[in-house]
Structure formats: C-alpha cells, structure tokens
Protein backbone atom coordinates (compact mmCIF):
# COMPACT_ATOMS: atom_id res chain seq x y z
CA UNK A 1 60.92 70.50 -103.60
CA UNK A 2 64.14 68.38 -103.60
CA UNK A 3 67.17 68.84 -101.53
CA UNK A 4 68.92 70.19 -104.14
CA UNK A 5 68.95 72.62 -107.46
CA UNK A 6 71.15 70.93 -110.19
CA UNK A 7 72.54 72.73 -113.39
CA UNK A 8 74.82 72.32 -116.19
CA UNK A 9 77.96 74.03 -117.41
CA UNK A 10 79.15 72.79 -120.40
CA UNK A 11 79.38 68.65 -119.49
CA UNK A 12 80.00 69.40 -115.62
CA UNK A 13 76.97 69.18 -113.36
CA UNK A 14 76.69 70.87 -110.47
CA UNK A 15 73.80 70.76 -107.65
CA UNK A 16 73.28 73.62 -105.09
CA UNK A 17 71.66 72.34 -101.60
CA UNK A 18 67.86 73.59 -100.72
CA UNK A 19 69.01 74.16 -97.28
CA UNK A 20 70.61 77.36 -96.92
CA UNK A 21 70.12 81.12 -98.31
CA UNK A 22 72.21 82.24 -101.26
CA UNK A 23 73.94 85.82 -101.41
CA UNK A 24 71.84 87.21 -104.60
CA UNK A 25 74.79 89.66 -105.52
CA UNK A 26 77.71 87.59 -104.03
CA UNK A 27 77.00 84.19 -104.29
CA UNK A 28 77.65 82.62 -100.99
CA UNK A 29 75.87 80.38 -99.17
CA UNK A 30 75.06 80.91 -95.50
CA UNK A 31 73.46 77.79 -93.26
CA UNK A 32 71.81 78.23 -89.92
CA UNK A 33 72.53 76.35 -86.98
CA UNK A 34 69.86 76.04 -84.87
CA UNK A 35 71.46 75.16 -81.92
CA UNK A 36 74.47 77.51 -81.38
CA UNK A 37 72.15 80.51 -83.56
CA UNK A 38 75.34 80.65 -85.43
CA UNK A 39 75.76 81.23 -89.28
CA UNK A 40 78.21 79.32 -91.47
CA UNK A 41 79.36 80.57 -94.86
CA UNK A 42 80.92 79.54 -98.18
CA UNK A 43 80.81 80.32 -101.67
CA UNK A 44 77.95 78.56 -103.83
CA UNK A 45 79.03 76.46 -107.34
CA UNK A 46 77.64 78.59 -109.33
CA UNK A 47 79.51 81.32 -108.24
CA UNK A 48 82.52 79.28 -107.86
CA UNK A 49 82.26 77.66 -111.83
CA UNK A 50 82.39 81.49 -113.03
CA UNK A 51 85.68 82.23 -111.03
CA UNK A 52 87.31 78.96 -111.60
CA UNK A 53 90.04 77.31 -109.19
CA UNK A 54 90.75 79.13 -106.43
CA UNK A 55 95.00 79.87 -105.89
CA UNK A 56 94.29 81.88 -102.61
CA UNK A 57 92.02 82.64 -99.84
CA UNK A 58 92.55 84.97 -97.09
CA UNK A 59 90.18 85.04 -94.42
CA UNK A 60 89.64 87.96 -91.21
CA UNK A 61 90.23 86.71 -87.61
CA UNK A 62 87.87 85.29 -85.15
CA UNK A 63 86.23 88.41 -83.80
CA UNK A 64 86.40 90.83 -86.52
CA UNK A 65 83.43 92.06 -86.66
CA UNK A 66 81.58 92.23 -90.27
CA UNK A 67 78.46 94.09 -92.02
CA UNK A 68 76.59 92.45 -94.78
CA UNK A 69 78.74 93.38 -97.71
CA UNK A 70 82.02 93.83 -96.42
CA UNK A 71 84.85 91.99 -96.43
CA UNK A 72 85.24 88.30 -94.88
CA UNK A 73 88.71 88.31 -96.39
CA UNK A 74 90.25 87.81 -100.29
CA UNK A 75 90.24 85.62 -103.01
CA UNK A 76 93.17 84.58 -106.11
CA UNK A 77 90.89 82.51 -109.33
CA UNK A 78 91.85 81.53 -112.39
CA UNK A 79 89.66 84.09 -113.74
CA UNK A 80 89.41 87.08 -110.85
CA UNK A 81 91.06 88.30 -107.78
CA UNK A 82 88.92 90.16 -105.51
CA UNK A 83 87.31 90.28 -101.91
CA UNK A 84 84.78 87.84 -100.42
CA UNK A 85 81.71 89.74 -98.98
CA UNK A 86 80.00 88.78 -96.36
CA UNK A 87 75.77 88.02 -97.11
CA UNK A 88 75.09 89.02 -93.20
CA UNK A 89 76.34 90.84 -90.77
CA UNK A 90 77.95 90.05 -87.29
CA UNK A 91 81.37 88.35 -85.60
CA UNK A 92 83.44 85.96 -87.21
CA UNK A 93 83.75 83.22 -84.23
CA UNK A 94 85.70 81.06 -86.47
CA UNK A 95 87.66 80.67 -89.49
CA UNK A 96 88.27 77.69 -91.62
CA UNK A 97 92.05 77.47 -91.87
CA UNK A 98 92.02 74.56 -93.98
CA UNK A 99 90.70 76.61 -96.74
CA UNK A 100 93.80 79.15 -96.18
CA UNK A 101 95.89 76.62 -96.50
CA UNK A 102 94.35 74.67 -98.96
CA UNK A 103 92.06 76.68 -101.23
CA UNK A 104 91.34 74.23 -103.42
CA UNK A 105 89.06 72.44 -100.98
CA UNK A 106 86.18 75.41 -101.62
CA UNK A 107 85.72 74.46 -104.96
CA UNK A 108 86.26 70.12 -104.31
CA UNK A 109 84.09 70.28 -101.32
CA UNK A 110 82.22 73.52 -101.83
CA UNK A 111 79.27 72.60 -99.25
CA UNK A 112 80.74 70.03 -96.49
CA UNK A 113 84.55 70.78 -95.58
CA UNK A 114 85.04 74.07 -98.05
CA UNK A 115 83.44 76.55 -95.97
CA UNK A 116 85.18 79.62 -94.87
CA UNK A 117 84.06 81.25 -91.62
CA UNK A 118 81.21 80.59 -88.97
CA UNK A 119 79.34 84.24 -88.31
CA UNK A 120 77.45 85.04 -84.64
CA UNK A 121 74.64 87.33 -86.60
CA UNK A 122 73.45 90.47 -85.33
CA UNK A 123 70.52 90.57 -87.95
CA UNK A 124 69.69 87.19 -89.48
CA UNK A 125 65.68 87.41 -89.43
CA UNK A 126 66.12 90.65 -91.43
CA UNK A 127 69.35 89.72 -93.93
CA UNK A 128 68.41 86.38 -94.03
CA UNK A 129 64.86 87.47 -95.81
CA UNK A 130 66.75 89.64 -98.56
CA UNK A 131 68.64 86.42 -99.11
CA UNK A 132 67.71 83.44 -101.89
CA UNK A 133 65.56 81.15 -100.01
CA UNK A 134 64.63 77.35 -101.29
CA UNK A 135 61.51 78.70 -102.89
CA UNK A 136 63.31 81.37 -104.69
CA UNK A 137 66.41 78.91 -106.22
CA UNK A 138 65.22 77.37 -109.34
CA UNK A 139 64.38 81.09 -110.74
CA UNK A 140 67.39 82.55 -109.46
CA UNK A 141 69.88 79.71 -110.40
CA UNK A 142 68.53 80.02 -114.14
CA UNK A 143 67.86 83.96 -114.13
CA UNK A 144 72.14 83.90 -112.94
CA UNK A 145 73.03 81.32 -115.41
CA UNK A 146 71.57 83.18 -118.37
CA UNK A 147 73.28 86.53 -117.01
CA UNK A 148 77.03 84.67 -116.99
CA UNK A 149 77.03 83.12 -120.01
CA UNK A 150 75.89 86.46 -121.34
CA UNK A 151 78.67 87.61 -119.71
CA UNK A 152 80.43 85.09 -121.42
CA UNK A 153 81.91 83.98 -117.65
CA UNK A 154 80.27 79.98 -118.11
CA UNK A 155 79.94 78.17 -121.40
C-alpha cells in the first residue's frame, strides 16, 4: 500500500496520506500520536476541493470539551458556510491559531501546517474503528468522488 491515495479533479491532483483515519461523513482527518496519546485534526482534500477556499475558520478553546460530531468550531468557503465536526470525541488541548488567522493555510498545507486543533480522546479505540482506515481509502476516496460530482460539488 503506498503512503498515499491520489485523485483527480478536473487537471488538479490531489493525494490523501495512508497514515491517519478519515471522518466518513465529515471528511477530516485525525492522526495519532503515539507518544502524548493525543489526536490531531484537519480537514482532508477531498473534502476541502468540494468546499473550495476557505474565507474563515473559527475554532473552540483549549479545553472545550467535544463529542464525535459536534462542533470544533465554523467554517466561511467559496461554496458553503457551516460548522466543522469533530470525527472523535474528547478535549481540545490546543488550537491552531494560524489557521484563524490565516485560513487559507488549510487548504495550501492541508496535512503539515493546516491543521486545526489537537484532541486528548476519551474513546479513540472505539471512534477510531468507525473511522476510514488505510485499507478502507482507495474504495472510499472513489465511492465519495462519484457521490460529489453527482452532486455536481467537483468536476
């Protein structure tokens, strides 16, 4: 399996790392550190082509404490505004405030500096299993790239 799942939009290609777990509904990305047992999140490309460039992120505190599904804060696109839901629950220990200030940076550096918030889980063996896993990505990236363009969201 390589490191990565690439796929086309139009001429842009895009690649989504084999390393972390993918929100199926949601489409962010959540990466386990293995040291501090903490969770760090983002938004995937995929997800991130269909909304276009992002005009605005808000993002909760440090120590708000989140369920899988609600709210890690809000999001201005080209094409949506809307919340960004969290694919696990626990406490936000940390929020990337150079993506408030520059939200931009989540779609140029989507994987690396764009993240959004670093989650202490209080359920990853479960939520992490109901999550895309590296085994699971090829199907799912083509099964949700069929779905937007029928959506007419992607070219």
């Amino acid at each position: 399996m390589s490191n990565t799942q690439e796929f086309k939009i139009g001429t842009d290609l895009y690649s989504i790392p084999a390393d972390r777990f993918y929100g199926r509904e949601n489409h962010m990305w959540a990466s386990f550190d293995h040291v501090t047992g903490n969770v760090t999140i983002g938004m995937d490309a995929l997800g991130l082509a269909a909304l276009g460039d992002l005009a605005y992120v808000s993002l909760q505190p440090a120590g708000t404490k989140v369920e899988r599904g609600e709210s890690l804060g809000t999001l201005e696109a080209a094409k949506m505004t809307g919340d960004l839901t969290s694919p696990i629950s626990g406490e936000i220990v940390e929020r990337n405030d150079l993506t408030v200030r520059n939200p931009a940076l989540v779609n140029q550096e989507t994987y690396t500096n764009g993240w959004l918030v670093v989650i202490k889980p209080s359920n990853w063996e479960n939520e992490s299993a109901q999550m895309v896993n590296v085994d699971e990505l090829p199907a799912w990236v083509d099964s949700e790239l069929k779905r937007y363009r029928q959506q007419g969201w992607i070219d």
